[in-house]
C-alpha atoms as a PDB file:
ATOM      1  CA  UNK A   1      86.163  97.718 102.886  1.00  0.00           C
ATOM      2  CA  UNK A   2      82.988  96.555 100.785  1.00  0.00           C
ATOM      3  CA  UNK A   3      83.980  97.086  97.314  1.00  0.00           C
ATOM      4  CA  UNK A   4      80.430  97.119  95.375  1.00  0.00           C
ATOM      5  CA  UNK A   5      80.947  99.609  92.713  1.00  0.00           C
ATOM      6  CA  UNK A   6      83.202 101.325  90.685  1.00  0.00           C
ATOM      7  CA  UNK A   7      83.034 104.170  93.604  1.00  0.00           C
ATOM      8  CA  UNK A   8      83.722 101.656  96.199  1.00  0.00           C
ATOM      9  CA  UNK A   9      87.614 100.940  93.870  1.00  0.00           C
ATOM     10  CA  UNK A  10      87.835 104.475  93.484  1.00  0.00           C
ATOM     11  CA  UNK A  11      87.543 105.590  97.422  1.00  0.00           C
ATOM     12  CA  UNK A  12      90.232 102.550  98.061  1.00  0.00           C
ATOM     13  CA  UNK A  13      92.659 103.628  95.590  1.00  0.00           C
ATOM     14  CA  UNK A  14      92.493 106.656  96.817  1.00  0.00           C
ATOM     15  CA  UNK A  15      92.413 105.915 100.723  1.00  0.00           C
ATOM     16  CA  UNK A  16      95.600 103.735  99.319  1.00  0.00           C
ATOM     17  CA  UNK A  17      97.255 106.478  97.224  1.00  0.00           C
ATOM     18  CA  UNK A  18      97.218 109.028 100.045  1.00  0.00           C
ATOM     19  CA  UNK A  19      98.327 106.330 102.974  1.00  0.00           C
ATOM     20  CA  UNK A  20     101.510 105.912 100.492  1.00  0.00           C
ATOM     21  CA  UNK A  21     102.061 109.632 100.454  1.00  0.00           C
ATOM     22  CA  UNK A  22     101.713 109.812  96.583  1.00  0.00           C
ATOM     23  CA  UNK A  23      99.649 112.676  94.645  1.00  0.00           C
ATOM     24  CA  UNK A  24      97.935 111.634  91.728  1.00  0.00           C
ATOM     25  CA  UNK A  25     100.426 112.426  89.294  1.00  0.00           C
ATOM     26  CA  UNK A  26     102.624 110.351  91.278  1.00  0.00           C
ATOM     27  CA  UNK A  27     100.699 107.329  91.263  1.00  0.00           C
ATOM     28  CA  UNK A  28      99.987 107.880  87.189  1.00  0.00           C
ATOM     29  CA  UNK A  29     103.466 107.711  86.555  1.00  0.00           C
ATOM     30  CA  UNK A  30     103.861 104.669  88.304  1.00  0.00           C
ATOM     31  CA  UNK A  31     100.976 102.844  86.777  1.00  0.00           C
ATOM     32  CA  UNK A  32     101.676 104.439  83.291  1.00  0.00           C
ATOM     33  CA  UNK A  33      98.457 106.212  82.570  1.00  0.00           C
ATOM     34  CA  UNK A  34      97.878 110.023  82.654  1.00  0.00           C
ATOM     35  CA  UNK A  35      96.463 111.997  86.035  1.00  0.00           C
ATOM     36  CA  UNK A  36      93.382 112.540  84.497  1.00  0.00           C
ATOM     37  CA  UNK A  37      92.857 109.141  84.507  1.00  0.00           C
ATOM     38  CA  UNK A  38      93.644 108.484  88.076  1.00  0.00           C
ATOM     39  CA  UNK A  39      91.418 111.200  88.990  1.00  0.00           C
ATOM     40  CA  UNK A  40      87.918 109.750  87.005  1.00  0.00           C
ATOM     41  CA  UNK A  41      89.252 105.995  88.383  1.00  0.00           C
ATOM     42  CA  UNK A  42      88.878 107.861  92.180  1.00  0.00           C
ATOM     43  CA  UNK A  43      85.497 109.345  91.324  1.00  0.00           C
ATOM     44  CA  UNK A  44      84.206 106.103  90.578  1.00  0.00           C
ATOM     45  CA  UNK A  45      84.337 106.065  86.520  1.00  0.00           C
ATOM     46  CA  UNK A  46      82.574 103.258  85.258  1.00  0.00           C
ATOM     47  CA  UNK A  47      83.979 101.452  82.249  1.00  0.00           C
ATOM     48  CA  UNK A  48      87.733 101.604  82.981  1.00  0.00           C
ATOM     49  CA  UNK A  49      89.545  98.989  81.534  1.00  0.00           C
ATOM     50  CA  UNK A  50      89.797  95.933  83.868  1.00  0.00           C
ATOM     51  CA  UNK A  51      93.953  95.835  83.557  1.00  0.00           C
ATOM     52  CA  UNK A  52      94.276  99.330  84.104  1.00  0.00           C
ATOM     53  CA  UNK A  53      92.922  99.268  87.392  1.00  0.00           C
ATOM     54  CA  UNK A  54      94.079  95.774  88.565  1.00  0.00           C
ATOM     55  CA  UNK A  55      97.451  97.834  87.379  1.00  0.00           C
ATOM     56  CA  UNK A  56      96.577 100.851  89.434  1.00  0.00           C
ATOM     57  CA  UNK A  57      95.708  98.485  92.303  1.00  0.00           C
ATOM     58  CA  UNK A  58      98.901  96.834  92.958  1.00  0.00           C
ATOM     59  CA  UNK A  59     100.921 100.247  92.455  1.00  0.00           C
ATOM     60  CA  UNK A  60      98.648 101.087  95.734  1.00  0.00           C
ATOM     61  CA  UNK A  61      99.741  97.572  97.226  1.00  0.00           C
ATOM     62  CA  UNK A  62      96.001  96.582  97.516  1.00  0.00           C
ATOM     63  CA  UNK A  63      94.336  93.385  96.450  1.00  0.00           C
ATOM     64  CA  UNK A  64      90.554  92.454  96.127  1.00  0.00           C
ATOM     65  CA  UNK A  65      89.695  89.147  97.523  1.00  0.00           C
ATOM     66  CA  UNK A  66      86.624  87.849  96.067  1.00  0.00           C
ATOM     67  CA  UNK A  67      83.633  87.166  98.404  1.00  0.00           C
ATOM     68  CA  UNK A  68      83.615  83.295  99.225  1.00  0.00           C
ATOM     69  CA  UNK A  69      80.474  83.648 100.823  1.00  0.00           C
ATOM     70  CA  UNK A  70      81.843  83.377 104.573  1.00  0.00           C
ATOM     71  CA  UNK A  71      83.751  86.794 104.664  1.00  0.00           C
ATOM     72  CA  UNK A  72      83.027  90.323 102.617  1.00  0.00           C
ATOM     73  CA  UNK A  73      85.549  91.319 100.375  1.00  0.00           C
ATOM     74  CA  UNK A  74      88.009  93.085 101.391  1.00  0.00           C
ATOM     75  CA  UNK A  75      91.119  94.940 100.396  1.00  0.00           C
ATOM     76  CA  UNK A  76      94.425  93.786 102.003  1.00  0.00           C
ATOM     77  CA  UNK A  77      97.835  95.135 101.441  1.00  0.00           C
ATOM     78  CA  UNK A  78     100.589  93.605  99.818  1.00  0.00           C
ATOM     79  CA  UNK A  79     103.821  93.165 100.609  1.00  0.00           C
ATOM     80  CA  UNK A  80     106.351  93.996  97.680  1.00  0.00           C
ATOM     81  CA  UNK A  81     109.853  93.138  98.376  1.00  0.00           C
ATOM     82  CA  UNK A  82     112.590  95.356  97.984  1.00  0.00           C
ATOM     83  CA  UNK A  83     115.237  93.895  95.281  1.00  0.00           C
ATOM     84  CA  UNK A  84     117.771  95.973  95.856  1.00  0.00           C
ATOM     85  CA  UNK A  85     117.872  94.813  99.345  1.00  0.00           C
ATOM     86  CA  UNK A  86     118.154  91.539  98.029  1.00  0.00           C
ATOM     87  CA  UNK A  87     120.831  92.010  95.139  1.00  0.00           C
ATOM     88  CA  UNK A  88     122.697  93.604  97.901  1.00  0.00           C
ATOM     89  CA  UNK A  89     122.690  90.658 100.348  1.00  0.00           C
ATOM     90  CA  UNK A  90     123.735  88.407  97.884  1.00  0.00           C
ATOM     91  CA  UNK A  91     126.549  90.694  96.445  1.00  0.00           C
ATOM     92  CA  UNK A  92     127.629  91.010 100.310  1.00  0.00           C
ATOM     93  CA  UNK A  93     127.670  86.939 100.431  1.00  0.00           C
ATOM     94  CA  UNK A  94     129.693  86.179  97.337  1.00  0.00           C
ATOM     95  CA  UNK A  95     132.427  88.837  98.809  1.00  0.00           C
ATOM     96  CA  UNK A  96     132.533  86.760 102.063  1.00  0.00           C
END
């Protein structure tokens, strides 16, 4: 996906927000900002604050790669992993 404008972040946060299953409220929870706000970031308000929606991007696990000139930019997922998973592994190995 071409991300151009502040429309272009909104459509993928919200293509990424409904792929995960979450409503907005959800996803405003999660990224600490009210559902109000997560709706205006989705219909492409200009003049968000640049943390907020870096914020609101990884809660979506997306990433923008910048345009290098050789490929568009695109958003890519990212892969978060689970600590509990880990904590538990390593509890299970100092047991053994």
């Amino acid at each position: 996906m071409r991300i151009r404008t502040p429309k272009d972040i909104g459509a993928l946060i919200r293509e990424r927000r409904q792929t995960l299953g979450l409503d907005q409220g959800q996803l405003a929870k999660k990224v600490g900002v009210s559902r109000l706000w997560i709706n205006q970031i989705e219909r492409g308000k200009p003049g968000a604050s640049l943390g907020l929606v870096l914020r609101t991007l990884a809660a979506v696990n997306a990433e923008v790669i910048a345009n290098t000139g050789e490929r568009p930019i695109v958003a890519e997922p990212v892969l978060t992993p689970d600590i509990n998973a880990i904590v538990d592994a390593a509890r299970s190995k100092q047991k053994s």
